[in-house]
C-alpha atoms as a PDB file:
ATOM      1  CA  UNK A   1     -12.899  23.174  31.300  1.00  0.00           C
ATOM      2  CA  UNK A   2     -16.209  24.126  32.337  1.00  0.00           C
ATOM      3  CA  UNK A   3     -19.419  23.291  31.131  1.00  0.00           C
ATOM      4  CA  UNK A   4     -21.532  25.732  29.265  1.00  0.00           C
ATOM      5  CA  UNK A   5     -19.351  28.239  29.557  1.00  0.00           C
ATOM      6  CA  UNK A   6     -18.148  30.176  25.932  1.00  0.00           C
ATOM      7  CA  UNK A   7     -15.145  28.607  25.974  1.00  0.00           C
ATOM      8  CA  UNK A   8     -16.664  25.108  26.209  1.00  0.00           C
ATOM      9  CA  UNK A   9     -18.911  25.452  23.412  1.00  0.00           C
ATOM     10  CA  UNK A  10     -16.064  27.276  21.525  1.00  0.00           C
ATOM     11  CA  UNK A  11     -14.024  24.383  21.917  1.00  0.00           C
ATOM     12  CA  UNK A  12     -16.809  21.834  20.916  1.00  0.00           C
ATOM     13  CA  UNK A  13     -17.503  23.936  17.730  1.00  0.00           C
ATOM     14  CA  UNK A  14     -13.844  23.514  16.559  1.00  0.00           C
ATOM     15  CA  UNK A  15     -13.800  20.481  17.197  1.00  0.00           C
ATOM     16  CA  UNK A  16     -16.696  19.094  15.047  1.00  0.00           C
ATOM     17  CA  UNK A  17     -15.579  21.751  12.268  1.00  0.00           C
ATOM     18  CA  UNK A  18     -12.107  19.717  12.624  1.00  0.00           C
ATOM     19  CA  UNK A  19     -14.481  16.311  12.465  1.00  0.00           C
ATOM     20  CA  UNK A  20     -16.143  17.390   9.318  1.00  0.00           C
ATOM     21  CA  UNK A  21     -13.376  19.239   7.354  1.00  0.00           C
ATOM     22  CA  UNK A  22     -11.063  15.770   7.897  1.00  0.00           C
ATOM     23  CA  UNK A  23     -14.373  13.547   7.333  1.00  0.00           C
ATOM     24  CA  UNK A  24     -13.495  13.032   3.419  1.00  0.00           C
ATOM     25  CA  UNK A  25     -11.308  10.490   3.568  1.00  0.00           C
ATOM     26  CA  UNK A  26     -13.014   8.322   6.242  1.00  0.00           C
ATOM     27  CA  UNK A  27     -16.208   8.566   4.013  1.00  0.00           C
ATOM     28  CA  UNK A  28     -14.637   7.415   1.074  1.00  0.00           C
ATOM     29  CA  UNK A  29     -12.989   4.151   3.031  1.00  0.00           C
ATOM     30  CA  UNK A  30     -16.389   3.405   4.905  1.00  0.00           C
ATOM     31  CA  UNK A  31     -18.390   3.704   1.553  1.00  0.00           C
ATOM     32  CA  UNK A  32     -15.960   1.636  -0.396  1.00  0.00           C
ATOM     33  CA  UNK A  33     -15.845  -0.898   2.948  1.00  0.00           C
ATOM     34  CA  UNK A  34     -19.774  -1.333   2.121  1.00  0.00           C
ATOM     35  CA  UNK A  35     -20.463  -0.737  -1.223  1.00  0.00           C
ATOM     36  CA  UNK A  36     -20.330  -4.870  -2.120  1.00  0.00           C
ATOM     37  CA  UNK A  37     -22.086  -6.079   1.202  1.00  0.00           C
ATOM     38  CA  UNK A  38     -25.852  -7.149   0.334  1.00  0.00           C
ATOM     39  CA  UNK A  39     -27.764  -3.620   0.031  1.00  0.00           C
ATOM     40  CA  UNK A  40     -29.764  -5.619   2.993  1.00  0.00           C
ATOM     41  CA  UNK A  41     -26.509  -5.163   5.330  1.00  0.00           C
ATOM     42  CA  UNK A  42     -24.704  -2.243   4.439  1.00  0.00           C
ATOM     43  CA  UNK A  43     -26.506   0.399   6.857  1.00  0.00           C
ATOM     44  CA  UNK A  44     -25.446  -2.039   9.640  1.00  0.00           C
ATOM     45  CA  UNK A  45     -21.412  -2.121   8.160  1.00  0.00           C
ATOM     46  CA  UNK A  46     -21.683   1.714   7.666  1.00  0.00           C
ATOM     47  CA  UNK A  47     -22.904   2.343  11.077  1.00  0.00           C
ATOM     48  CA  UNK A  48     -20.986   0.154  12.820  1.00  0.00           C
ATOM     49  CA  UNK A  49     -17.801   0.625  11.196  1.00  0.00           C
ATOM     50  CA  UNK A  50     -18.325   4.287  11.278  1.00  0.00           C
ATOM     51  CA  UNK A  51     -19.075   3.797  15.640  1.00  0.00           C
ATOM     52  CA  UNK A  52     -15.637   1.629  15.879  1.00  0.00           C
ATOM     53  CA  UNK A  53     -13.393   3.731  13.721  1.00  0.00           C
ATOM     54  CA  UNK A  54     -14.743   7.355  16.250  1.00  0.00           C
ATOM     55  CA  UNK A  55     -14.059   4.822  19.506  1.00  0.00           C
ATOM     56  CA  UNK A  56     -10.895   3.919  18.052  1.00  0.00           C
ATOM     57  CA  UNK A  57     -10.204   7.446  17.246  1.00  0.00           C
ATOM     58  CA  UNK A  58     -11.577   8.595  20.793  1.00  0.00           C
ATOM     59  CA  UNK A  59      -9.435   6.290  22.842  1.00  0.00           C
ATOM     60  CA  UNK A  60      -6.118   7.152  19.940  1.00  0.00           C
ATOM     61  CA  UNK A  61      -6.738  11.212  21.389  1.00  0.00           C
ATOM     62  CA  UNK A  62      -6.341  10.493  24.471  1.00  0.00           C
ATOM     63  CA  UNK A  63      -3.237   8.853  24.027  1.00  0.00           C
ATOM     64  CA  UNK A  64      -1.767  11.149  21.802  1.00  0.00           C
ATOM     65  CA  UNK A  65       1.148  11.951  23.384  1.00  0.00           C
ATOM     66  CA  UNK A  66       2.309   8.326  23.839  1.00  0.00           C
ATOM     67  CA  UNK A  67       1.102   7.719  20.601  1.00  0.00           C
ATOM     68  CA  UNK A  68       3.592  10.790  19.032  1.00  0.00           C
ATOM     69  CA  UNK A  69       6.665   8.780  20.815  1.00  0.00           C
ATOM     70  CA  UNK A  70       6.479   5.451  18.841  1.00  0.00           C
ATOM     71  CA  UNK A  71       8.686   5.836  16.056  1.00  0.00           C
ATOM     72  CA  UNK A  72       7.215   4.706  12.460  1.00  0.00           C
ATOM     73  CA  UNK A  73       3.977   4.855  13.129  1.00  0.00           C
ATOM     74  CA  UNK A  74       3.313   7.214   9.939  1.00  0.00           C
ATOM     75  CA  UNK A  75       5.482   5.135   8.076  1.00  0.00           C
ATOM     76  CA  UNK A  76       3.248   2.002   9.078  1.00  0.00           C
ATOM     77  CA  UNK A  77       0.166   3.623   8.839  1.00  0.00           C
ATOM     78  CA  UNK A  78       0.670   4.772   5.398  1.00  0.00           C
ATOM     79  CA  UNK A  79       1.795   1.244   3.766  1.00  0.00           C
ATOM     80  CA  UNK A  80      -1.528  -0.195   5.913  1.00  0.00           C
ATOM     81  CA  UNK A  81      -3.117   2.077   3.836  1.00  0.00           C
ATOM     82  CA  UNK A  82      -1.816   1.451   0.562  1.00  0.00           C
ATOM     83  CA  UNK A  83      -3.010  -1.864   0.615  1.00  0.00           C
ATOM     84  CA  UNK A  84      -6.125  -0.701   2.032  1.00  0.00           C
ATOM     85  CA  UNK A  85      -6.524   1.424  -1.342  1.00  0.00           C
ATOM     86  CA  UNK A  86      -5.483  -1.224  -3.763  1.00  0.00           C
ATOM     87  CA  UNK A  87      -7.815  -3.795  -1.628  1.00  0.00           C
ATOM     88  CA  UNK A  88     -11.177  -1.853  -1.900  1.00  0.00           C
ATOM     89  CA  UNK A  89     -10.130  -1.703  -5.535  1.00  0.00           C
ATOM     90  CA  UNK A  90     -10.103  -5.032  -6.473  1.00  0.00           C
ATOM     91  CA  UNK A  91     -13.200  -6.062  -4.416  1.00  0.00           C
ATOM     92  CA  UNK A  92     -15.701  -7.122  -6.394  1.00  0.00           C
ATOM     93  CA  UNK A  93     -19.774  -7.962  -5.056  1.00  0.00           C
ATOM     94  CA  UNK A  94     -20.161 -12.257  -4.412  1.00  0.00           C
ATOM     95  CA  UNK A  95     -23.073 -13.660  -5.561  1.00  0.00           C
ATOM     96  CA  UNK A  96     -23.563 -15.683  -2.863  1.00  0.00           C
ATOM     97  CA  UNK A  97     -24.226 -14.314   0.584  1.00  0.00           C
ATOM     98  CA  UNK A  98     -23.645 -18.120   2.019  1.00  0.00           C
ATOM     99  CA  UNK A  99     -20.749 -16.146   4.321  1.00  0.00           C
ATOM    100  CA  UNK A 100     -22.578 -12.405   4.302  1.00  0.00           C
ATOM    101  CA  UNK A 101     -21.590 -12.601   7.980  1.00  0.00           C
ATOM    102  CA  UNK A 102     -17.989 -13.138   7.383  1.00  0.00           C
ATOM    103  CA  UNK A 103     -17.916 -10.603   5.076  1.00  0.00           C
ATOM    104  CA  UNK A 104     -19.730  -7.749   6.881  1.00  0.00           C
ATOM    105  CA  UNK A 105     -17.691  -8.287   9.843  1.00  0.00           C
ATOM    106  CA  UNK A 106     -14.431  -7.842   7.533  1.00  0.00           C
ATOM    107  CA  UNK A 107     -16.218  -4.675   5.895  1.00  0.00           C
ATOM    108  CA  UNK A 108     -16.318  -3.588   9.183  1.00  0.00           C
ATOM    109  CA  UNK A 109     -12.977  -4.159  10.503  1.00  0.00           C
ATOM    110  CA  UNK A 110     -11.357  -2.861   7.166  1.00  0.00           C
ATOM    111  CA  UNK A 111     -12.939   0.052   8.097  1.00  0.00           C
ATOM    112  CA  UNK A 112     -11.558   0.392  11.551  1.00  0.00           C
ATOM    113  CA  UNK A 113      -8.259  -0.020  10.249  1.00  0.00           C
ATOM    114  CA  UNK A 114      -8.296   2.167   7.712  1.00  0.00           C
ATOM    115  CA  UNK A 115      -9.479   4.555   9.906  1.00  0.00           C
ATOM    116  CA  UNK A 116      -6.795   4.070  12.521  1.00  0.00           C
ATOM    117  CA  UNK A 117      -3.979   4.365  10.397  1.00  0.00           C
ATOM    118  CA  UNK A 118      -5.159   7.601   8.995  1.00  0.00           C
ATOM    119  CA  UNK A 119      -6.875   9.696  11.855  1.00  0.00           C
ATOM    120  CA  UNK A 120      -3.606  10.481  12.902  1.00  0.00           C
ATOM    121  CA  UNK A 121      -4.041  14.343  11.743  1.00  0.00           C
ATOM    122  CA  UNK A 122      -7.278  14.465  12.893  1.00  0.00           C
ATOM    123  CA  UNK A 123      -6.367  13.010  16.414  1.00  0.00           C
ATOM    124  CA  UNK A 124      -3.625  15.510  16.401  1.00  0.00           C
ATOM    125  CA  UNK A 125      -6.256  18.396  15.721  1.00  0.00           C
ATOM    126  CA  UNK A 126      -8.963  17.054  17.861  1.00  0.00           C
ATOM    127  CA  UNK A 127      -6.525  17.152  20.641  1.00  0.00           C
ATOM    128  CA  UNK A 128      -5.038  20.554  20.365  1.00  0.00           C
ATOM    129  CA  UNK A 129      -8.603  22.156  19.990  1.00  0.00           C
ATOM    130  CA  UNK A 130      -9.758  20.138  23.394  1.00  0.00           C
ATOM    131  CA  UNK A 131      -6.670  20.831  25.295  1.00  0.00           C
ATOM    132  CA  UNK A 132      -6.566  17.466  27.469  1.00  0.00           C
ATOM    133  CA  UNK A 133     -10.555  17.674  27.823  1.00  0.00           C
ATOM    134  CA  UNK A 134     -12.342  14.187  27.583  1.00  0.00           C
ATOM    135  CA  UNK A 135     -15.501  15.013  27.642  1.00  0.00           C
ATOM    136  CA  UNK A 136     -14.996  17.434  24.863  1.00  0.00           C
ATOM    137  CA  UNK A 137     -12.760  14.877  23.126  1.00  0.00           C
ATOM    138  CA  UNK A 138     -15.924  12.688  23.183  1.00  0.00           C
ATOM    139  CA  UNK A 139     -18.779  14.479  22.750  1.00  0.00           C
ATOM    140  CA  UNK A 140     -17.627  16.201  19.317  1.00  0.00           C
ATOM    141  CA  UNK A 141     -16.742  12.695  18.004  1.00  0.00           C
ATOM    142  CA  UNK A 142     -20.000  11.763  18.996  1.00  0.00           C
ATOM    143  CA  UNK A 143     -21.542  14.133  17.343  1.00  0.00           C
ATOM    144  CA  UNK A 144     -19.053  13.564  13.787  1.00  0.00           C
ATOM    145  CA  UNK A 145     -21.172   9.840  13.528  1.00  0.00           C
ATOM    146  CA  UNK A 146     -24.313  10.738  12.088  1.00  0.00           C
ATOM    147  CA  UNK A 147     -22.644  13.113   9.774  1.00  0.00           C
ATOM    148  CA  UNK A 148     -20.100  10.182   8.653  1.00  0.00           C
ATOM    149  CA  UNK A 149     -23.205   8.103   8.293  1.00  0.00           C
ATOM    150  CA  UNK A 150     -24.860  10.248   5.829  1.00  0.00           C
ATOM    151  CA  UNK A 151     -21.510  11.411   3.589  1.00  0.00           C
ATOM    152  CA  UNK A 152     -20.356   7.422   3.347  1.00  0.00           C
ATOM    153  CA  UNK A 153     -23.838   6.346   1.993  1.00  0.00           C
ATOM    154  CA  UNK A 154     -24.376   9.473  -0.123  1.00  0.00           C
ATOM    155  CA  UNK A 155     -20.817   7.955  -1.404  1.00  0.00           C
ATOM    156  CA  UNK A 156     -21.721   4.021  -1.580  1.00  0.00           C
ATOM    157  CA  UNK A 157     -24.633   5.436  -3.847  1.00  0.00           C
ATOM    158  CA  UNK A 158     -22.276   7.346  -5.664  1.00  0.00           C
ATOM    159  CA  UNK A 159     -20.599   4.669  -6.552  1.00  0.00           C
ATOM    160  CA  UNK A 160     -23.126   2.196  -7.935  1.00  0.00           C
ATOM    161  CA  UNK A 161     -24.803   4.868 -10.044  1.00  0.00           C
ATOM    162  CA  UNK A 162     -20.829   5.645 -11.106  1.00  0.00           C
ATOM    163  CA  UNK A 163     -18.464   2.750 -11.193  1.00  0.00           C
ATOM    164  CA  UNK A 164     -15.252   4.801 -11.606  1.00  0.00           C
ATOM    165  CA  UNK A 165     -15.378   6.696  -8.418  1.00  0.00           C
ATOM    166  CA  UNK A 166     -14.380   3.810  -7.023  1.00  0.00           C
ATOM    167  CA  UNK A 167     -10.955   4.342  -8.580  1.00  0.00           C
ATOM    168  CA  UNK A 168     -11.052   7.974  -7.580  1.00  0.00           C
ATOM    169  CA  UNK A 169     -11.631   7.485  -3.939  1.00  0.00           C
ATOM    170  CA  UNK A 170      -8.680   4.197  -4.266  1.00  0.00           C
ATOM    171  CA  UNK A 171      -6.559   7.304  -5.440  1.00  0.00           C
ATOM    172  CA  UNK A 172      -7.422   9.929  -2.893  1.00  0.00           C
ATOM    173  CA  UNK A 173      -7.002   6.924  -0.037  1.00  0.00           C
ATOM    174  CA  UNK A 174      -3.193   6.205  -1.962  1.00  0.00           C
ATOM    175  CA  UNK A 175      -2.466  10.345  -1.879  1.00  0.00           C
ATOM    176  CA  UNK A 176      -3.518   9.624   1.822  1.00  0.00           C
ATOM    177  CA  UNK A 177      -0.997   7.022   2.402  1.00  0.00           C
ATOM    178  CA  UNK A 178       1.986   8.569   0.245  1.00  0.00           C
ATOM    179  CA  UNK A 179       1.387  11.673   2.644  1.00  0.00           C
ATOM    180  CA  UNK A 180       1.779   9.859   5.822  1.00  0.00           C
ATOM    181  CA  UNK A 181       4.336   8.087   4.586  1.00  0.00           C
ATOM    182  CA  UNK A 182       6.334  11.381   3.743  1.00  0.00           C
ATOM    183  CA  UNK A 183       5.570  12.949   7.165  1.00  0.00           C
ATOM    184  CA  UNK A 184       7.271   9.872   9.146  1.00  0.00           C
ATOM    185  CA  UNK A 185      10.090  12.087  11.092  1.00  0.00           C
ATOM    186  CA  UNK A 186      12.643   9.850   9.598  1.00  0.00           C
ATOM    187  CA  UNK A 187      12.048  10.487   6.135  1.00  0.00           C
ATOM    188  CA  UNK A 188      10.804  13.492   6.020  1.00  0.00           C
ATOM    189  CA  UNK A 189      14.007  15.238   5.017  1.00  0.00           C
ATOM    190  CA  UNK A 190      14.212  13.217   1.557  1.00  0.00           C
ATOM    191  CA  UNK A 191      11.057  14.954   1.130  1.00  0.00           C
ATOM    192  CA  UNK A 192      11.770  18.496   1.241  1.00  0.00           C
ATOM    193  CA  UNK A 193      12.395  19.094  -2.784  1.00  0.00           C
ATOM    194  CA  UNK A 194       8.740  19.249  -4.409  1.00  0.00           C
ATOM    195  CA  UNK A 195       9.206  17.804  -7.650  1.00  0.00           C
ATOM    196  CA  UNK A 196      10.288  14.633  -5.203  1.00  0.00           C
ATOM    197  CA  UNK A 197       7.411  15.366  -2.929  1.00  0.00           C
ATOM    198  CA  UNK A 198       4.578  15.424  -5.152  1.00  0.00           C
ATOM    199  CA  UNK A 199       6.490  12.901  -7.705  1.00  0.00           C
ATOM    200  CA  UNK A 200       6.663  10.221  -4.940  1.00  0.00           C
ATOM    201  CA  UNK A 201       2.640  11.335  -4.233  1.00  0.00           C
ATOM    202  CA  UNK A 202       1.770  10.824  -8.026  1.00  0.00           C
ATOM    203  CA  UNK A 203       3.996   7.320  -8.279  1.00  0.00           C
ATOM    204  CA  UNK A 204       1.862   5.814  -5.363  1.00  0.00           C
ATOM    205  CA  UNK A 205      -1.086   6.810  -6.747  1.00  0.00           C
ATOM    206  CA  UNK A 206      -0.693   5.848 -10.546  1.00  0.00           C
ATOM    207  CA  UNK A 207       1.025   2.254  -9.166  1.00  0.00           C
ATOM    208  CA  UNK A 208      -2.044   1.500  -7.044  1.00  0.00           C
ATOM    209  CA  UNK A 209      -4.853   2.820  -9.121  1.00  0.00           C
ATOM    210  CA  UNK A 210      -3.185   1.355 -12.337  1.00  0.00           C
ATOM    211  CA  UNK A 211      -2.085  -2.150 -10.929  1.00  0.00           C
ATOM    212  CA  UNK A 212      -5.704  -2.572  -9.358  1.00  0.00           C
ATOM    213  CA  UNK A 213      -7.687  -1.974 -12.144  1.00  0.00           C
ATOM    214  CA  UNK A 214      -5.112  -4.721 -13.931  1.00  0.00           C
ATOM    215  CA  UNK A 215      -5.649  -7.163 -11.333  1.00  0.00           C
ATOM    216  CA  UNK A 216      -9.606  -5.882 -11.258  1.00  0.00           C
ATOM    217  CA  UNK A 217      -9.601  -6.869 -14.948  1.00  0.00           C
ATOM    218  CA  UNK A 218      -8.126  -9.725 -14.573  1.00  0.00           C
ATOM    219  CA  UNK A 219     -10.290 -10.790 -12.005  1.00  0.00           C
ATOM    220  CA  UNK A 220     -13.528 -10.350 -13.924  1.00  0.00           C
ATOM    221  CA  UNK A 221     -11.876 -12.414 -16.855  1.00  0.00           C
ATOM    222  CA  UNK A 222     -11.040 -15.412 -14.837  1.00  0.00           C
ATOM    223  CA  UNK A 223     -14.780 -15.012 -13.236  1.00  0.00           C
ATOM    224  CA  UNK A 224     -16.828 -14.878 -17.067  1.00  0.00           C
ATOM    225  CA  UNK A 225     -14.415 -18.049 -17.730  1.00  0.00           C
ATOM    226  CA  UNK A 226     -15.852 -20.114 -15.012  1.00  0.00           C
ATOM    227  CA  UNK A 227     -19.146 -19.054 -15.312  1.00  0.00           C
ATOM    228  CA  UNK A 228     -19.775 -21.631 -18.227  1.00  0.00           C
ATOM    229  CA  UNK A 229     -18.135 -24.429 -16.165  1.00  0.00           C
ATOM    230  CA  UNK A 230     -20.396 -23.742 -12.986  1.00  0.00           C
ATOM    231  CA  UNK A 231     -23.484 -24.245 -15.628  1.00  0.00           C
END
């Protein structure tokens, strides 16, 4: 394709549409991802995790059609991202930042994960709308960072001003998973009834959502416990 011709820039613009319409989940795992990093560190996880989950997602479009042959990759992706979900959940901010390295670095890669095992839709639309173009493919992701940049942080502040979003975006990220799980080719045809469809969607949800905040709970217990003893 061309440059600067109309249906270059046609192209592009569908593209970054397709960038920003499927941003809302990637937002919600990066801003989760940094939410308990030292407030010091979390524009550099944001950033960076946000840069290695579009290369990821850069070099996953071009494969695409390799990528479509390997059987269970939905089915993999989606239980990835089920722990993902109940993960993020259960993280609560250390105290100490005597590892803040360690931990940024594992912000970081959760993110690029996540991201991996859910961009398969958006790959899938990204590719179509750039039909086999790389530059195309690369310049619109390019241009999706600073906008995934400014929606995750918007969303980390979110959720310090409003603890229970983080149990909202847990549940949107477990809807993710129980769709990509339901789309494998495999097992798609148990899924064609609705009341299974959207029961099986509800049961991941309520089972991560519900036994994370248990184990979130339980968590914070066993932490005001040993406070005392650390005196």
């Amino acid at each position: 394709m061309e440059l600067f011709t109309v249906e270059f820039w046609l192209a592009l613009a569908s593209i970054i549409m397709i960038d920003l319409v499927l941003a809302g989940d990637n937002a919600i795992v990066i801003g989760m991802a940094a939410r308990n990093i030292p407030k010091e560190n979390q524009k550099k996880v944001i950033i960076w995790g946000t840069v290695g989950a579009v290369i990821i997602r850069a070099i996953a479009t071009l494969l695409v059609v390799y990528l479509l042959m390997l059987p269970g990759l939905h089915l993999i992706g989606g239980l990835a991202l089920v722990y993902i979900a109940y993960k993020l959940l259960i993280e609560e901010p250390e105290e100490n930042d005597v590892s803040s390295s360690t931990r940024i670095w594992a912000a970081i890669r959760t993110i690029i994960i996540a991201d991996a095992m859910m961009g398969l839709d958006n790959v899938l639309a990204v590719a179509g709308a750039a039909h086999g173009d790389t530059l195309l493919v690369i310049v619109g992701l390019a241009i999706s960072i600073p906008v995934m940049v400014w929606c995750s942080t918007l969303i980390m502040k979110l959720m310090e001003r409003f603890p229970w979003i983080v149990a909202v975006g847990s549940a949107i990220l477990a809807w993710t998973a129980a769709r990509m799980i339901m789309e494998e080719s495999f097992l798609s045809g148990y899924f064609t009834n609705w009341a299974i469809k959207y029961g099986f969607e509800l049961l991941v949800v309520v089972v991560v959502v519900l036994i994370g905040l248990r184990q979130k709970k339980k968590n914070q217990r066993a932490r005001t416990t040993e406070e005392p003893v650390l005196q």
